[in-house]
N, C-alpha and C. Protein backbone atom coordinates (compact mmCIF):
# COMPACT_ATOMS: atom_id res chain seq x y z
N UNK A 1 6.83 -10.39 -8.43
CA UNK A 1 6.42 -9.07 -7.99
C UNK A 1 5.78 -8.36 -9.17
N UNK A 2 4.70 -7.67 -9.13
CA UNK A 2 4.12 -6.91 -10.20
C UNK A 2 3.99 -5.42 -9.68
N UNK A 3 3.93 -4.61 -10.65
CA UNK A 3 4.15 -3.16 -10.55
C UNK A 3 2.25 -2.80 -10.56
N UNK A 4 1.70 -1.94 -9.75
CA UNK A 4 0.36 -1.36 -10.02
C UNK A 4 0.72 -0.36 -10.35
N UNK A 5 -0.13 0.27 -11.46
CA UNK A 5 -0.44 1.66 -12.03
C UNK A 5 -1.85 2.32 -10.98
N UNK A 6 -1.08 3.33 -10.47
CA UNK A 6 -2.23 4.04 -9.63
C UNK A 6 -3.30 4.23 -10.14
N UNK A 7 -4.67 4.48 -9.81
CA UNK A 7 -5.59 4.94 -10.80
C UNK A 7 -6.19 6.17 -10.12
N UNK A 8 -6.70 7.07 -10.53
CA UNK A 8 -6.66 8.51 -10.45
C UNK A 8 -8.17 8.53 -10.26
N UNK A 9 -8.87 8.97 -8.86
CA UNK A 9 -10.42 9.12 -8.42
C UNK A 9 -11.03 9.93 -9.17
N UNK A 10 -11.64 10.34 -9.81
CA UNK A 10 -12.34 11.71 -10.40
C UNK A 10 -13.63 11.77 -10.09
N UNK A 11 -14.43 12.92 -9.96
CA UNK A 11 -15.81 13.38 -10.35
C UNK A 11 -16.75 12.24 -10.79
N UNK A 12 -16.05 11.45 -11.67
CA UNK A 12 -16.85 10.31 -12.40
C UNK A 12 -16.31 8.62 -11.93
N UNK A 13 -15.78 9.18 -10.97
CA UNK A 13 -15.39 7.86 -10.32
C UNK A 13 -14.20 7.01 -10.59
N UNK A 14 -13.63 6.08 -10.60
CA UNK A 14 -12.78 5.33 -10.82
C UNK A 14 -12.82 4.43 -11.89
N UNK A 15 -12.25 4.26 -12.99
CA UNK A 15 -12.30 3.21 -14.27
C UNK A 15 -11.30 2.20 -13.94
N UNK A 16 -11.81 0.72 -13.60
CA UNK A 16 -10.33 0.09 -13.41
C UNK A 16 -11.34 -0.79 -12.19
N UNK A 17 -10.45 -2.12 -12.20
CA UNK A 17 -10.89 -3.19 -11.03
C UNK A 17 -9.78 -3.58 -10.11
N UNK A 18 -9.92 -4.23 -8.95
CA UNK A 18 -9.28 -4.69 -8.40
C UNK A 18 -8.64 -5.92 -8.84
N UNK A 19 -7.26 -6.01 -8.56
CA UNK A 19 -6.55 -6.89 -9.79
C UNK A 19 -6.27 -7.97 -8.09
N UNK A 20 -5.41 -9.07 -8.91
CA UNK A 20 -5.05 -10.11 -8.14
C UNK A 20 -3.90 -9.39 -7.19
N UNK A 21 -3.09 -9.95 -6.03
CA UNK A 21 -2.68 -9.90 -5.36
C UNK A 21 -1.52 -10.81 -5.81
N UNK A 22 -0.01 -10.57 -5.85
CA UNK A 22 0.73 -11.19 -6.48
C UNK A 22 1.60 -12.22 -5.08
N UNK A 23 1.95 -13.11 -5.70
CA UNK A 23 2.73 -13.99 -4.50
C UNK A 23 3.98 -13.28 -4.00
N UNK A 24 4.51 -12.79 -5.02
CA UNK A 24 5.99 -12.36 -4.57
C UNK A 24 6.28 -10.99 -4.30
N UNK A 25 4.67 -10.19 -3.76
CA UNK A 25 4.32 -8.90 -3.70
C UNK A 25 4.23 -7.96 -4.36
N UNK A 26 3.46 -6.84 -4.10
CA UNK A 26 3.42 -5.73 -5.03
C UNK A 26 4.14 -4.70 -4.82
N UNK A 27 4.43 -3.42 -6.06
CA UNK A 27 4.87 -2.70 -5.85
C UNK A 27 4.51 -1.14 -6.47
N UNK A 28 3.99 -0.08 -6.38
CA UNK A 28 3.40 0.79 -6.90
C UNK A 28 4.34 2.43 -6.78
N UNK A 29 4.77 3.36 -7.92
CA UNK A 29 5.65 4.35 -7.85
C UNK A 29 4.55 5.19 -6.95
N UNK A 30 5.53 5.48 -5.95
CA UNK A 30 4.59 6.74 -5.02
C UNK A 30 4.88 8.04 -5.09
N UNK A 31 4.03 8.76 -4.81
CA UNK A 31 4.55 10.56 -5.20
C UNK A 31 3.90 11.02 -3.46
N UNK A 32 3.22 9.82 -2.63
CA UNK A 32 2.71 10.45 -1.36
C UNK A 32 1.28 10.87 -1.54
N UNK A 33 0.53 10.98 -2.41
CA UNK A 33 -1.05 11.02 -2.36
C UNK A 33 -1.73 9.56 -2.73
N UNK A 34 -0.58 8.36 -3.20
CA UNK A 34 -1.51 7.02 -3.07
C UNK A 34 -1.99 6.37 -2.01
N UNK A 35 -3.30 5.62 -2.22
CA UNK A 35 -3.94 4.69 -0.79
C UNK A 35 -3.84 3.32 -1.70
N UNK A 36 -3.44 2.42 -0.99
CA UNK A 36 -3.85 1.65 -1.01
C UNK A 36 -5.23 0.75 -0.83
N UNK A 37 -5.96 0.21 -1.69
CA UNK A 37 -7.54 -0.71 -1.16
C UNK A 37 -6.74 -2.37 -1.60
N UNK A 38 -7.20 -3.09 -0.34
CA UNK A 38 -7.38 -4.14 -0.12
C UNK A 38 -8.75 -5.20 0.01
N UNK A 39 -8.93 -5.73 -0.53
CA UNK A 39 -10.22 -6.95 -0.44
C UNK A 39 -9.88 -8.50 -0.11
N UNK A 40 -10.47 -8.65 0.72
CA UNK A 40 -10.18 -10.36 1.03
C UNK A 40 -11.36 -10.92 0.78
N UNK A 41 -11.24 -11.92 -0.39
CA UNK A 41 -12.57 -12.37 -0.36
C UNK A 41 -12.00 -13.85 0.30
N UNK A 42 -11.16 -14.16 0.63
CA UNK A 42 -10.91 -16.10 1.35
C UNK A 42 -11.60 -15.92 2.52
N UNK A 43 -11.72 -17.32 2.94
CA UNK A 43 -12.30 -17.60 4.36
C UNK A 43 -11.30 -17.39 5.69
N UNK A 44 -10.03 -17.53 5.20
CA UNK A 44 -8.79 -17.48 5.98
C UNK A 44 -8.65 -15.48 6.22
N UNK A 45 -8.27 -15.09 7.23
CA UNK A 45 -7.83 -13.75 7.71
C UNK A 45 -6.10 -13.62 7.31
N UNK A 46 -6.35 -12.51 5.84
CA UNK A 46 -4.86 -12.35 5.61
C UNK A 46 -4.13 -11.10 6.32
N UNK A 47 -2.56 -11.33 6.21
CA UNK A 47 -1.58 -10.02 6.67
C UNK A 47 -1.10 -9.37 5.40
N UNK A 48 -1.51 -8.49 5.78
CA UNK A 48 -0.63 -7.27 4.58
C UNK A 48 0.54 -6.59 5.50
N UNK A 49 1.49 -6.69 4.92
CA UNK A 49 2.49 -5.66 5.11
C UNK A 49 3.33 -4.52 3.78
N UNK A 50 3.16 -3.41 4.72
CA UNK A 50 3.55 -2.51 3.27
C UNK A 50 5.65 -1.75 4.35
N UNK A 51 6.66 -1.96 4.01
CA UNK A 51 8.12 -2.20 3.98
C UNK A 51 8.09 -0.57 4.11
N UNK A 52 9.00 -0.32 5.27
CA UNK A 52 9.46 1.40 5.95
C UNK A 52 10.81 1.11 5.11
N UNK A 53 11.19 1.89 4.09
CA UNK A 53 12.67 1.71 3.93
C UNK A 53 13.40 2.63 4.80
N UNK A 54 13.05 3.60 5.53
CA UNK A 54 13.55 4.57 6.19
C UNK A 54 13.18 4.19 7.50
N UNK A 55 14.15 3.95 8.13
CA UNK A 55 13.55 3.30 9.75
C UNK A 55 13.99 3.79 10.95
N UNK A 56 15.00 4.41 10.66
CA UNK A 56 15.64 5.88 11.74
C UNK A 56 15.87 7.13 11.06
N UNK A 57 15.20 8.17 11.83
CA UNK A 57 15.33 9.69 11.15
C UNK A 57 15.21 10.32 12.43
N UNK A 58 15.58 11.33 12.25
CA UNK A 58 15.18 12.80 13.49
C UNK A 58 14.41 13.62 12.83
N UNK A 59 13.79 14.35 13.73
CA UNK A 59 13.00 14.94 13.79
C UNK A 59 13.28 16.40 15.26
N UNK A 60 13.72 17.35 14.55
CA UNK A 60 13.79 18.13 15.69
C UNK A 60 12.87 18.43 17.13
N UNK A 61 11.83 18.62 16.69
CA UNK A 61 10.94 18.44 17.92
C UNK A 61 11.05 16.80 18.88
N UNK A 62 10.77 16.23 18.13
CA UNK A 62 11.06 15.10 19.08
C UNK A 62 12.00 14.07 18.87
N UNK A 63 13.08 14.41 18.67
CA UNK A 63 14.15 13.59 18.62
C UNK A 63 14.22 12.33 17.58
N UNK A 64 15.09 11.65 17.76
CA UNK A 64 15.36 10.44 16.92
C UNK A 64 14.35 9.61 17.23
N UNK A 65 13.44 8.81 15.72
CA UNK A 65 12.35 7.89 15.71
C UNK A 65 12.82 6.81 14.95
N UNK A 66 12.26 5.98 15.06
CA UNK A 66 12.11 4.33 14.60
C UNK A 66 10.86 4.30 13.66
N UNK A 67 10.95 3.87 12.71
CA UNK A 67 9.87 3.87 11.78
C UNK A 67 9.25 2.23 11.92
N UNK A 68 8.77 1.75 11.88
CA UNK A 68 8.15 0.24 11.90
C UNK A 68 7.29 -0.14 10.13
N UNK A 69 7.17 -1.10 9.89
CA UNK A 69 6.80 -1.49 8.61
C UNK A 69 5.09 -1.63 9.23
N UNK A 70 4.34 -1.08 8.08
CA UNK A 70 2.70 -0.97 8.39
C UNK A 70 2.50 -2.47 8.17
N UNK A 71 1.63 -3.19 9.42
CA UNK A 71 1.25 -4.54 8.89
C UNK A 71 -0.28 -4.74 9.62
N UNK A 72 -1.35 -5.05 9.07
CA UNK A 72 -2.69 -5.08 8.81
C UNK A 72 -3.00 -6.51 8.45
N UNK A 73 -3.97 -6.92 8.97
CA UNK A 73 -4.49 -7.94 9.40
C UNK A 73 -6.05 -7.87 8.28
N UNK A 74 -6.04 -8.71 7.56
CA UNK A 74 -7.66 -8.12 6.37
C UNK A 74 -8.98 -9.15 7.08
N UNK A 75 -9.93 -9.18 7.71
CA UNK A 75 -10.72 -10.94 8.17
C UNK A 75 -11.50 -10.87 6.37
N UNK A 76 -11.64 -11.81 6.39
CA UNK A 76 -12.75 -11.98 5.42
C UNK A 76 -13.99 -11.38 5.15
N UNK A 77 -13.87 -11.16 3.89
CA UNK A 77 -15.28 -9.95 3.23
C UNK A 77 -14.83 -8.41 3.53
N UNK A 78 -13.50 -8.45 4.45
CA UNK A 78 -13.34 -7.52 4.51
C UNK A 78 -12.69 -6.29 3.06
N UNK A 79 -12.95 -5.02 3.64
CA UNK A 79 -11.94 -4.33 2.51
C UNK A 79 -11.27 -3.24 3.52
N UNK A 80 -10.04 -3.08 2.92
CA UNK A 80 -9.19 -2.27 4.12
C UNK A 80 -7.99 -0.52 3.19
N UNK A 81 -8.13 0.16 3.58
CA UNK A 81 -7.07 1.38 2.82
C UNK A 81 -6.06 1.40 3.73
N UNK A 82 -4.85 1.60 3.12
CA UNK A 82 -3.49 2.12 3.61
C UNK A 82 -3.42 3.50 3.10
N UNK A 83 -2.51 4.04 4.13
CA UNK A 83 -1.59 4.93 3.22
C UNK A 83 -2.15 7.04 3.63
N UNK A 84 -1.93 7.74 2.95
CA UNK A 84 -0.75 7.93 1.98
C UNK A 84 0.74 7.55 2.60
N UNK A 85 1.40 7.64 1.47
CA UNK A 85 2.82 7.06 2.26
C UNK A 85 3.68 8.04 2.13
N UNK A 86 4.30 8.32 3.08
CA UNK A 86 5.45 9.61 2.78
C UNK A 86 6.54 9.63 1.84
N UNK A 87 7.30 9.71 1.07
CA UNK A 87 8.10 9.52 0.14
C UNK A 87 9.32 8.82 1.03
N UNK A 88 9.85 10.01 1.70
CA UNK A 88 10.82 9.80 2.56
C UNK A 88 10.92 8.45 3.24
N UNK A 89 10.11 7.90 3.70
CA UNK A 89 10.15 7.13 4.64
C UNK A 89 9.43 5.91 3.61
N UNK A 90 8.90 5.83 2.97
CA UNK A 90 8.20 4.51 2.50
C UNK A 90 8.79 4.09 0.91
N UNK A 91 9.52 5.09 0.40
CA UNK A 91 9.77 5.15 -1.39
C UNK A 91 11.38 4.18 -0.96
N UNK A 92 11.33 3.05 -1.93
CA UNK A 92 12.67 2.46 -2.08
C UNK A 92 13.49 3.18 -3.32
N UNK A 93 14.56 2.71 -3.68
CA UNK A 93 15.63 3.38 -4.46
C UNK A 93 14.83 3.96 -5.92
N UNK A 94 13.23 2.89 -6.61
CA UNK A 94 12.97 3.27 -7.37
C UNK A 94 11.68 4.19 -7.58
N UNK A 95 11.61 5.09 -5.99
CA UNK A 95 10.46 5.91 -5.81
C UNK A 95 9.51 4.81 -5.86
N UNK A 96 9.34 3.65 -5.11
CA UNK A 96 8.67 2.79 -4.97
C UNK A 96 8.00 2.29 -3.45
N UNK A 97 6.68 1.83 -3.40
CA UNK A 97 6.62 1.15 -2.20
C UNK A 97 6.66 0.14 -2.31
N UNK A 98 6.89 -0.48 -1.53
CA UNK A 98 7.03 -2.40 -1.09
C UNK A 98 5.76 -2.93 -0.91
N UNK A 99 5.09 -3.93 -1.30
CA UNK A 99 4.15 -4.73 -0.27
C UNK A 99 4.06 -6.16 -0.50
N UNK A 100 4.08 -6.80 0.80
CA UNK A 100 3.82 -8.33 0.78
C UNK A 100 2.58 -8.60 1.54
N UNK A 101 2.37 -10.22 0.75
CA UNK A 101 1.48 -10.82 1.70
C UNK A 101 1.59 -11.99 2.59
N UNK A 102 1.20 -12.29 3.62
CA UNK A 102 1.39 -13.93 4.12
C UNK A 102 0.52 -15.03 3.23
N UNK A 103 -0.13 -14.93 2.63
CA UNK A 103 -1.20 -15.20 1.10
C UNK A 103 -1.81 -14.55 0.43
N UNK A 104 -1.89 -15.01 -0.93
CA UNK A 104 -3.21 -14.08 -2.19
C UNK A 104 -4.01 -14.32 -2.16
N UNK A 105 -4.33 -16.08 -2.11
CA UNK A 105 -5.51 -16.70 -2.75
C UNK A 105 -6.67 -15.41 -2.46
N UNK A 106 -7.56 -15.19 -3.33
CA UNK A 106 -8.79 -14.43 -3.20
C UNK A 106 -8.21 -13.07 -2.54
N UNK A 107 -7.38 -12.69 -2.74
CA UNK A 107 -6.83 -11.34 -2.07
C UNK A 107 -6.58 -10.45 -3.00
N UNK A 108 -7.63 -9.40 -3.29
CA UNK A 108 -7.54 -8.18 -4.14
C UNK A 108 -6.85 -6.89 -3.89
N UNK A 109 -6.23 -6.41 -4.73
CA UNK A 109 -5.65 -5.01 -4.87
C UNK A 109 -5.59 -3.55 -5.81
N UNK A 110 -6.12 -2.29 -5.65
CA UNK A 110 -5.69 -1.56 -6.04
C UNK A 110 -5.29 -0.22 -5.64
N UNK A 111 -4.86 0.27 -6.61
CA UNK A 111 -3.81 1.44 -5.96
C UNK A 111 -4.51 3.17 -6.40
N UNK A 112 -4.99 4.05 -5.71
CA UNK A 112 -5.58 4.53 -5.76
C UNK A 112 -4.88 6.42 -5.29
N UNK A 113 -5.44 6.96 -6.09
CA UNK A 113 -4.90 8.74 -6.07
C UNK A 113 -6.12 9.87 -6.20
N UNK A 114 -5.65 10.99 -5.43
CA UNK A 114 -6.79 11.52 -5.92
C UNK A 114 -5.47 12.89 -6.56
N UNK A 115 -5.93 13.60 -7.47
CA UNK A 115 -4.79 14.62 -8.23
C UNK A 115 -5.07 15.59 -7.04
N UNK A 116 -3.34 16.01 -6.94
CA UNK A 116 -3.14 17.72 -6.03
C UNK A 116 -3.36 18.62 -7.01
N UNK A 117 -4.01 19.97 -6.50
CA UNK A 117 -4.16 21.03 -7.08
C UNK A 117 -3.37 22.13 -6.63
């Protein structure tokens, strides 16, 4: 599992590349303004899944919900964004999100913010 360092959008754009895609998944500290970008460059159509650690909550207006884990399908050449992720519902014990893949080969990732004002 490898940790991504978000990288922060600015005025002047983004400094930083899309890194490899790790076998044993990634994991990036969330504060709720990160997206995820995905790239598939293989010939094969990969699954991303990004892990709900929070999977029952209420909600006064509409009662008790089920949260489901986000899972995305990438075809090839494609590029795909997740996210933002809610703290509550997506941050594990270390203010973290989860993500796996069903494969890397040629499967790019980075983790992306824009600053609140």
């Amino acid at each position: 599992m490898a940790t991504i360092v978000p990288l922060k959008i600015t005025e002047d754009g983004v400094t930083g590349a899309l890194g490899n895609c790790a076998g044993g998944g990634d994991e990036f500290t969330n504060s709720g303004v990160e997206f995820i970008r995905i790239y598939n460059g293989n010939a094969s159509t990969r699954t991303v899944t990004v892990t709900a650690q929070t999977t029952n909550y209420y909600l006064p207006r509409y009662g008790k919900l089920t949260k489901s884990n986000t899972t995305k399908t990438v075809a090839n050449g494609e590029t795909i964004l997740l996210g933002p992720f809610r703290p509550n519902t997506w941050n594990d014990a270390n203010d973290r999100v989860q993500i796996t893949y069903d494969a890397v080969t040629d499967l790019k990732i980075e983790v992306l913010y824009l600053e609140q004002k």
